[in-house]
Every structure is written in structure tokens, then in C-alpha cells.
Protein backbone atom coordinates (compact mmCIF):
# COMPACT_ATOMS: atom_id res chain seq x y z
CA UNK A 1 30.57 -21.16 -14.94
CA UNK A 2 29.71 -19.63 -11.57
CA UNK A 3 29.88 -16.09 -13.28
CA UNK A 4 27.90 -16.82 -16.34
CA UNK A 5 25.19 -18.36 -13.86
CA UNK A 6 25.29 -15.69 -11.57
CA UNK A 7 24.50 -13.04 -14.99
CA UNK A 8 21.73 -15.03 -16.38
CA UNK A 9 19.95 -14.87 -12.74
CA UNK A 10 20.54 -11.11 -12.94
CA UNK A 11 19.21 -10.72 -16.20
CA UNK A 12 16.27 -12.47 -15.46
CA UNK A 13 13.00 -9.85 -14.77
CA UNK A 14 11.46 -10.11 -11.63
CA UNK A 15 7.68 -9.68 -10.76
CA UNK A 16 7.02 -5.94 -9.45
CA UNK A 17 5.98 -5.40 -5.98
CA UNK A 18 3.61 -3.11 -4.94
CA UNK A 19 4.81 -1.39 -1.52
CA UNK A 20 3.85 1.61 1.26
CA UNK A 21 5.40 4.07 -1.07
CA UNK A 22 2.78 3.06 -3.60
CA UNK A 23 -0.05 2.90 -0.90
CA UNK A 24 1.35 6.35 0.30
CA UNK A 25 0.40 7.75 -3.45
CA UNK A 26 -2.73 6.76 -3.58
CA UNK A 27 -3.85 7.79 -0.38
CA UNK A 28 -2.14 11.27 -1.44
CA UNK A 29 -3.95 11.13 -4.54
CA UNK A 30 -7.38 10.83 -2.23
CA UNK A 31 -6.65 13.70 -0.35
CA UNK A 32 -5.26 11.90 2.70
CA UNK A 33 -2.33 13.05 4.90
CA UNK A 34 -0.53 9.46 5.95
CA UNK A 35 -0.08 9.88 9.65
CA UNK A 36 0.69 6.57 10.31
CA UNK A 37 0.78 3.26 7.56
CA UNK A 38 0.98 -0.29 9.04
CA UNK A 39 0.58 -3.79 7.04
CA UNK A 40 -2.80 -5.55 7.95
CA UNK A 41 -2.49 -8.66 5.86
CA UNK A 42 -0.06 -10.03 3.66
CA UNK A 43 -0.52 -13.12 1.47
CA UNK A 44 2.59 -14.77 -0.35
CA UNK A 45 2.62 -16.52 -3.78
CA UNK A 46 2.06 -16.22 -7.22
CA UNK A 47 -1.01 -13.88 -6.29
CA UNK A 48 0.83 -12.13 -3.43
CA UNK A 49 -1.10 -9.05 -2.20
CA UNK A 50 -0.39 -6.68 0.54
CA UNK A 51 -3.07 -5.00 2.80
CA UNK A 52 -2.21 -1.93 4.36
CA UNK A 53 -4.26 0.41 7.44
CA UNK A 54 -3.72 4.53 6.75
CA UNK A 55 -4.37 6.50 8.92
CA UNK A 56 -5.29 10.17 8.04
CA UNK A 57 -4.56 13.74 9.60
CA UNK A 58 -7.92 15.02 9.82
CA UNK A 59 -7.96 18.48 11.43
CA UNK A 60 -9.21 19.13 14.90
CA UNK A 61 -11.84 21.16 13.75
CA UNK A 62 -13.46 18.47 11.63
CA UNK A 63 -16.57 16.71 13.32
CA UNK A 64 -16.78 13.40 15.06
CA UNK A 65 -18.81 12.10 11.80
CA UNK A 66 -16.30 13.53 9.54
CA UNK A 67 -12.84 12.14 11.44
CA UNK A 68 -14.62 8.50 11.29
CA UNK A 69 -15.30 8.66 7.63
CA UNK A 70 -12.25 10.44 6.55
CA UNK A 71 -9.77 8.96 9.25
CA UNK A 72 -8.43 5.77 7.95
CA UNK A 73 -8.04 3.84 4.44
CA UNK A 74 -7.73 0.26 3.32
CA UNK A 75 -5.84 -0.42 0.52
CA UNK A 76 -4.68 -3.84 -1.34
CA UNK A 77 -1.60 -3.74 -3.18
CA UNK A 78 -1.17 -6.86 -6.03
CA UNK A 79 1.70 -6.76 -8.06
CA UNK A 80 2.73 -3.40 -8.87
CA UNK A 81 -0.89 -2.42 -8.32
CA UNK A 82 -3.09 -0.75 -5.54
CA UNK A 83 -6.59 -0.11 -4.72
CA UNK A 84 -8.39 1.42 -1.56
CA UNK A 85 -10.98 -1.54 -0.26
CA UNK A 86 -12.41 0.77 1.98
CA UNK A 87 -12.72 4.48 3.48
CA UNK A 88 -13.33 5.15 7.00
CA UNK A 89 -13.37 2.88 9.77
């Protein structure tokens, strides 16, 4: 009985969960080389979502203006989705 349990709990699906490896590609896919990626905010639930701070490599010879806007993302990650909330700090 144990065993038959222990295969239907198995079989069940389970919700996907977005995670840094997902924030990583999208801040890859907006030209953004992670540095460093750190959780911000994390709800739990049936709406669970996952806020995470990247920070870019800018190059030193990029201006002051130009490491503030490019220098760190904010992305949300819901289910198996993410999207950036906001660029620069």
C-alpha cells in the first residue's frame, strides 16, 4: 500500500519554479554579464514569486551615467516565468 502511495505522489505534476538560472537568461538575453545574483524578496503560496538583484559587469571605461543605468537589474520570477521590473539602480 505504502508503494502504490508512494507512485501516485510521484506521478503527480508539480508546479514549475522559476529560479537564478532562469533570471541568469534573461539578464543574458539583455546584454548583461551576472557578476553577482542575490534574492531580494520571496513570497510563498499559490502565487509564489521570486525577486532577484543582478548585478552587471559594466566595463571600466563606461561613464558614471552609464554604470548606474546599466549596472543592476530587477527581475520577478512567477512560476516558470520571469520579467525584469526594473533597469538600473
Amino acid at each position: 500500500m505504502r508503494i502504490a502511495l508512494l507512485f501516485l505522489l510521484l506521478a503527480l505534476p508539480l508546479p514549475a519554479a522559476a529560479g537564478i538560472a532562469e533570471a541568469k537568461d534573461l539578464a543574458r538575453t539583455l546584454n548583461c554579464t551576472v557578476k553577482a545574483i542575490v534574492v531580494a524578496g520571496k513570497s510563498s503560496g499559490d502565487n509564489s514569486e521570486t525577486t532577484y538583484k543582478v548585478d552587471c559587469d559594466v566595463p571600466q571605461t563606461a561613464s558614471a551615467e552609464e554604470k548606474k543605468a546599466n549596472g543592476r537589474l530587477l527581475i520577478k520570477c512567477q512560476a516558470a516565468m520571469c520579467n525584469l521590473l526594473k533597469k538600473g539602480e
